[in-house]
Protein backbone atom coordinates (compact mmCIF):
# COMPACT_ATOMS: atom_id res chain seq x y z
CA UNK A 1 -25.48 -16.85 17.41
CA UNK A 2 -26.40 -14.88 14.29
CA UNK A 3 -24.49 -14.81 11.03
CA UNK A 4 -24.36 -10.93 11.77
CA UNK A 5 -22.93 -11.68 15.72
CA UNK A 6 -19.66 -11.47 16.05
CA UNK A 7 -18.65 -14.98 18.51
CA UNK A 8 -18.62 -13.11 21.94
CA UNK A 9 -15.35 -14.91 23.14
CA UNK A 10 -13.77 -11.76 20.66
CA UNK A 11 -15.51 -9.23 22.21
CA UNK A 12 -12.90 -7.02 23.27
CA UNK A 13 -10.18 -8.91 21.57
CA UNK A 14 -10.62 -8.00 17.74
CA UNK A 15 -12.14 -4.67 16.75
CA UNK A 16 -15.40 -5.31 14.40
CA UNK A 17 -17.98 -2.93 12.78
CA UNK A 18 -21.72 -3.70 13.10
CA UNK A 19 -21.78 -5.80 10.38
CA UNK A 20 -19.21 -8.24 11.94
CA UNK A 21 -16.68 -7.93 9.55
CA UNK A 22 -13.10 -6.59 10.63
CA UNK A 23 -13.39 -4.48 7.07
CA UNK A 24 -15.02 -1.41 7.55
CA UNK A 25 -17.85 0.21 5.09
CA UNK A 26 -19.31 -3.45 3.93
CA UNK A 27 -22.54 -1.70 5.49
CA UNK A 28 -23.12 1.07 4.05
CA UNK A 29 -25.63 1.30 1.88
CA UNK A 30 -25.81 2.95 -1.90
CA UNK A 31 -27.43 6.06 -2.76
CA UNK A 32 -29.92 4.88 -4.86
CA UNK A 33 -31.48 8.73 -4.99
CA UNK A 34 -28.18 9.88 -7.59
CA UNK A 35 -28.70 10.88 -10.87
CA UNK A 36 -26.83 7.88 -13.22
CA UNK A 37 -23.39 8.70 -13.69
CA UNK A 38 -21.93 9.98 -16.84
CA UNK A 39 -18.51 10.06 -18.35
CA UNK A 40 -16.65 13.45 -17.55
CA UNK A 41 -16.01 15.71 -20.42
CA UNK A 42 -12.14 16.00 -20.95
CA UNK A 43 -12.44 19.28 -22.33
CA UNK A 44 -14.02 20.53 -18.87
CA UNK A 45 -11.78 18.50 -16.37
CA UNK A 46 -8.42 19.82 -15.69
CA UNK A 47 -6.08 17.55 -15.04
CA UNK A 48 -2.29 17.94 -14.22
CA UNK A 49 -0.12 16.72 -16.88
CA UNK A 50 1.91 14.59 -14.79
CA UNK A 51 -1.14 12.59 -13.86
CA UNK A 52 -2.72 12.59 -17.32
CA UNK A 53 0.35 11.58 -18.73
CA UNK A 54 0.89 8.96 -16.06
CA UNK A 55 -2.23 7.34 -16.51
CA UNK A 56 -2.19 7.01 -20.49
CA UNK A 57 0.79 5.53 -19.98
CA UNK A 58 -0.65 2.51 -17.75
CA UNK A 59 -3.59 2.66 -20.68
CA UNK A 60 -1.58 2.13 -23.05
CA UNK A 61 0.27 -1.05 -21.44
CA UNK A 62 -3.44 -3.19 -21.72
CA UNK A 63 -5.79 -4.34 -24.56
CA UNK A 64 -8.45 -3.16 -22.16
CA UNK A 65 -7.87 0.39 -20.94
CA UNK A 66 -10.08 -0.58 -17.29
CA UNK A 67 -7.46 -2.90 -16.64
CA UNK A 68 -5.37 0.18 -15.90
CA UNK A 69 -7.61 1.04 -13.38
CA UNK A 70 -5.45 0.15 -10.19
CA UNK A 71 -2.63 2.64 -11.00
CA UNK A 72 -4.53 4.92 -12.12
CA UNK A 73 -6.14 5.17 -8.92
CA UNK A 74 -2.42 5.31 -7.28
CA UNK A 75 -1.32 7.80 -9.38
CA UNK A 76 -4.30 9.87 -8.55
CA UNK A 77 -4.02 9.00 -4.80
CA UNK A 78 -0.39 10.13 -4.93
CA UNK A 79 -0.78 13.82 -6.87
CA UNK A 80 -3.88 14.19 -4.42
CA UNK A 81 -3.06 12.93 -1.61
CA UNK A 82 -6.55 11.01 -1.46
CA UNK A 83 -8.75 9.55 -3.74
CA UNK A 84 -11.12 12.64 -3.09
CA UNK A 85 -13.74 13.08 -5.75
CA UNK A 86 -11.64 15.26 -7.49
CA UNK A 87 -8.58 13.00 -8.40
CA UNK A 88 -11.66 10.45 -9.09
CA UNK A 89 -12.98 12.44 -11.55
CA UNK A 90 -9.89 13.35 -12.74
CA UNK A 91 -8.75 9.49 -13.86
CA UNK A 92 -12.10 9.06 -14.96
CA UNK A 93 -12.00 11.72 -17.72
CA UNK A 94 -8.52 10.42 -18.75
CA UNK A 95 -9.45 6.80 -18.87
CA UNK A 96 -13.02 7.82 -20.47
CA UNK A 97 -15.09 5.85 -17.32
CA UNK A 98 -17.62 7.01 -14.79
CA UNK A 99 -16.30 8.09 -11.46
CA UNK A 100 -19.00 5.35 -10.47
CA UNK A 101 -16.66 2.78 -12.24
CA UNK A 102 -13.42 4.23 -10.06
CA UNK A 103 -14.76 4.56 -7.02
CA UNK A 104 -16.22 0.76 -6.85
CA UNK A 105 -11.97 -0.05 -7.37
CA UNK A 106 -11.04 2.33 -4.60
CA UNK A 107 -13.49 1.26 -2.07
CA UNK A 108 -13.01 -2.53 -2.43
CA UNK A 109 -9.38 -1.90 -1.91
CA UNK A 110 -7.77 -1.15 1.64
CA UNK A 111 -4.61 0.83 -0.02
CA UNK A 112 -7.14 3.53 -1.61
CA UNK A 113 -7.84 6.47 1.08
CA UNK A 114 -11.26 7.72 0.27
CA UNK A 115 -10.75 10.25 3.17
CA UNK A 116 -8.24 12.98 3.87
CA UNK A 117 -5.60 10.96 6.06
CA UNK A 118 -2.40 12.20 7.14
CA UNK A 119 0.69 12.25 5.19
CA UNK A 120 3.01 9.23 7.05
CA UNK A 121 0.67 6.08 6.54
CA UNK A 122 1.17 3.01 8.69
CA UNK A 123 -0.40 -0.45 8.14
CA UNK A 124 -0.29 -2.48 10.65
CA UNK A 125 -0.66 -6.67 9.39
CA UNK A 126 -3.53 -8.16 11.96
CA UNK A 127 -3.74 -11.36 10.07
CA UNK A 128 -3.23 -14.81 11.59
CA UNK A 129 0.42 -15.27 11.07
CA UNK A 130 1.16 -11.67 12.38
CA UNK A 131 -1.60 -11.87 15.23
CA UNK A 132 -0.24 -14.99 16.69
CA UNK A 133 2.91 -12.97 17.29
CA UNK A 134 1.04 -10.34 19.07
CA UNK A 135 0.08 -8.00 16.28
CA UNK A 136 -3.03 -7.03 18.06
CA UNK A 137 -1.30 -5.02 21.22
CA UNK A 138 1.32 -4.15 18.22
CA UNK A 139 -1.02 -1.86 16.43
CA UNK A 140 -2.00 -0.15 19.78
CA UNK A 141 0.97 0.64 20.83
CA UNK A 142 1.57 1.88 16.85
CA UNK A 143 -2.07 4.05 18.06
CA UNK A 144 -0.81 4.90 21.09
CA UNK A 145 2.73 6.15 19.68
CA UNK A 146 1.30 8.29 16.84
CA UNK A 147 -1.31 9.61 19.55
CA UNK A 148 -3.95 12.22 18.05
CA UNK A 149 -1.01 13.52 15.76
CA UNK A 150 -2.69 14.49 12.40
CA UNK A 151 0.39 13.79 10.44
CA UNK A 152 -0.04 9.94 10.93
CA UNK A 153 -2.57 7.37 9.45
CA UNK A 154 -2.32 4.43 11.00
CA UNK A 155 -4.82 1.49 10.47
CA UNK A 156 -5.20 -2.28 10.69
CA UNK A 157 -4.33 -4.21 7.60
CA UNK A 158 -5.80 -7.45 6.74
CA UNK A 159 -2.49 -9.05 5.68
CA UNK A 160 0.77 -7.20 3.89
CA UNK A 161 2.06 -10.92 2.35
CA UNK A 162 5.65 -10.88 4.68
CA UNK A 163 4.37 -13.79 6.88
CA UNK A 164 8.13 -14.15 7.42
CA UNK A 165 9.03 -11.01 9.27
CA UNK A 166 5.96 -11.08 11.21
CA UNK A 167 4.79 -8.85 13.24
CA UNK A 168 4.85 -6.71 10.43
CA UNK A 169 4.18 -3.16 8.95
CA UNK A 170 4.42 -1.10 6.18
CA UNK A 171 5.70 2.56 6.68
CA UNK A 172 5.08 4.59 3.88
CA UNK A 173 5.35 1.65 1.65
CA UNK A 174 8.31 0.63 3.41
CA UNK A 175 8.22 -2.95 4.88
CA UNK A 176 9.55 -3.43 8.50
CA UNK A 177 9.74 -6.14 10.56
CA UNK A 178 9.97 -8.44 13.15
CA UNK A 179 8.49 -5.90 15.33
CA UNK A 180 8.02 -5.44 18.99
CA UNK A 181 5.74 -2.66 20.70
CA UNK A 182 9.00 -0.64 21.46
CA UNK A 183 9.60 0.00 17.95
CA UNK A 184 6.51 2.01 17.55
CA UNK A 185 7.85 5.18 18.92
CA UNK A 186 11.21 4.51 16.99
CA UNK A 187 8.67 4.58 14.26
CA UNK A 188 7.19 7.67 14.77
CA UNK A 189 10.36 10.08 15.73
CA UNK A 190 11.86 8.40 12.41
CA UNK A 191 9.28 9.62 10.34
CA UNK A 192 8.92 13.10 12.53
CA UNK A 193 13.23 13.21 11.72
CA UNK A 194 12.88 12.96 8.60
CA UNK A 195 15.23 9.72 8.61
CA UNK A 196 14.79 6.02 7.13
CA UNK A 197 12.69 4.28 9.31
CA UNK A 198 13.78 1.46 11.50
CA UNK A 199 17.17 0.66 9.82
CA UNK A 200 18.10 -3.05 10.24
CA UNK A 201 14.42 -3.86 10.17
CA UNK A 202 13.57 -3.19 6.87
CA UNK A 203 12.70 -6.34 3.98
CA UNK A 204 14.96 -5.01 1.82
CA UNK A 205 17.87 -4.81 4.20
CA UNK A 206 17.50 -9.29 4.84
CA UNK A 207 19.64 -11.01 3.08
CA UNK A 208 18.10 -12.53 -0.84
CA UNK A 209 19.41 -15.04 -3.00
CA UNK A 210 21.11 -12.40 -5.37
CA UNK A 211 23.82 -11.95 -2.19
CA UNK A 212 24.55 -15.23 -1.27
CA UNK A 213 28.31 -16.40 -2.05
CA UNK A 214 28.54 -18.32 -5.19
CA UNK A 215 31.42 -20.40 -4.91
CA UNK A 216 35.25 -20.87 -5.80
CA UNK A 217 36.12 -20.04 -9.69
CA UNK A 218 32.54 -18.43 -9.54
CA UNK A 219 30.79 -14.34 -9.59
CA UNK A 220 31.05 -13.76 -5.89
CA UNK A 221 26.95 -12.97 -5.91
CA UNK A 222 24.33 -13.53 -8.21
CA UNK A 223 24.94 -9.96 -9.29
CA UNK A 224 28.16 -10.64 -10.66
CA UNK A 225 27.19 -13.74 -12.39
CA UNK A 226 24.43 -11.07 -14.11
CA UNK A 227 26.80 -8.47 -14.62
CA UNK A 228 30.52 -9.51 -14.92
CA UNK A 229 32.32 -9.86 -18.02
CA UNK A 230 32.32 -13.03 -19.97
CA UNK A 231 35.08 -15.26 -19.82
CA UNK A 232 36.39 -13.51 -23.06
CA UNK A 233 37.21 -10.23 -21.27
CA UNK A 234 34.10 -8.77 -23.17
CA UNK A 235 31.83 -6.40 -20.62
CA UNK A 236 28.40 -7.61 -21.03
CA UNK A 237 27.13 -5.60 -18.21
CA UNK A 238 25.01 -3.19 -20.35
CA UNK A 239 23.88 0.65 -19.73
CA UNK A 240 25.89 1.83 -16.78
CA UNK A 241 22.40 3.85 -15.84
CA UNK A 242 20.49 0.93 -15.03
């Protein structure tokens, strides 16, 4: 078997691209024929204020302003929709760096949408902890649910780091889990509602350390113990707006 030959006992069992790889666009190939890229002129690139004022925020937070890079590219991916080639160039002329530069970060990472996609995005974990518990028929029946809808982006993700609800996803940034293949049309008419998806299967509805019960004599929760007044009868639980 060739390094490019996928083994043929997964033939049918894991989706792969011609290269092999379960990551797609590894293959394609650069357009050499391009004229070198250049720095866009902030004086010619409109750019919403929101965004610009977003992303020399994140600038300002590093020694190195390319180190801002990352949420940059979210930012622009948010006021966009997509990292088209407009929001591209957009960060590019705030952060002073070739759209070259930007798009090398958005296509190495999964999270970046370099195509229009729909506006409910659902990752589906396929790595080992998550396959093992039947992730694979999980994200086709998450296919099958959403169906042809063009509202719904729902791909593969090598691994969402929540080994311990797995099977896993992440709705709209919102993790869920332990799934089962019934959920995925739960899924969908939550998100088609308008209502919080999957309640009672989200992360942040398990139980953390910050709720466990402290003890006799002791703050109830962790929270209390951060909050409560001091033993003095002095409030130390700072700004109410927190």
């Amino acid at each position: 078997m060739s390094p490019q030959e996928p083994d043929s006992r997964l033939a049918g069992l894991v989706r792969r691209y011609g290269h092999g790889s379960r990551v797609p666009g590894w293959d394609t190939a650069a357009d050499l024929g391009k004229d070198p890229a250049v720095v866009p002129d902030p004086a010619t690139v409109e750019v919403p204020d929101e965004l610009r004022a977003g992303i020399e925020e994140f600038m300002a937070r590093y020694p190195d302003r390319r180190s801002a890079a990352i949420p940059a590219l979210m930012l622009a991916q948010r006021s966009h929709g997509w990292c088209s080639p407009l929001a591209i160039e957009q960060a590019a002329a705030v952060m002073r760096l070739t759209p070259g530069y930007l798009s090398a970060v958005a296509t190495f990472y999964d999270m970046f949408e370099t195509e229009p996609k729909g506006e409910h995005t659902v990752y589906v974990c396929t790595n080992i902890s998550c396959s093992l518990r039947g992730a694979d028929a999980l994200y086709q029946a998450m296919l099958d649910a959403a169906g042809d809808d063009p509202r719904f982006n729902v791909r593969s993700f090598e691994c969402l780091g929540a080994c311990d609800i797995a099977p896993m996803a992440s709705v709209n940034g919102e993790y869920v889990g332990p799934l089962d293949e019934a959920d995925c049309g739960r899924i969908v008419d939550d998100l088609i509602a308008g209502r919080p998806v999957l309640e009672g299967k989200r992360l942040r509805d398990r139980p953390s350390a910050i709720d466990l019960p402290m003890g006799d004599g002791l703050p109830t929760t962790g929270r209390d113990m951060a909050t409560g007044p001091t033993a003095s009868g002095n409030d130390v639980s700072g700004p109410k707006d927190m």
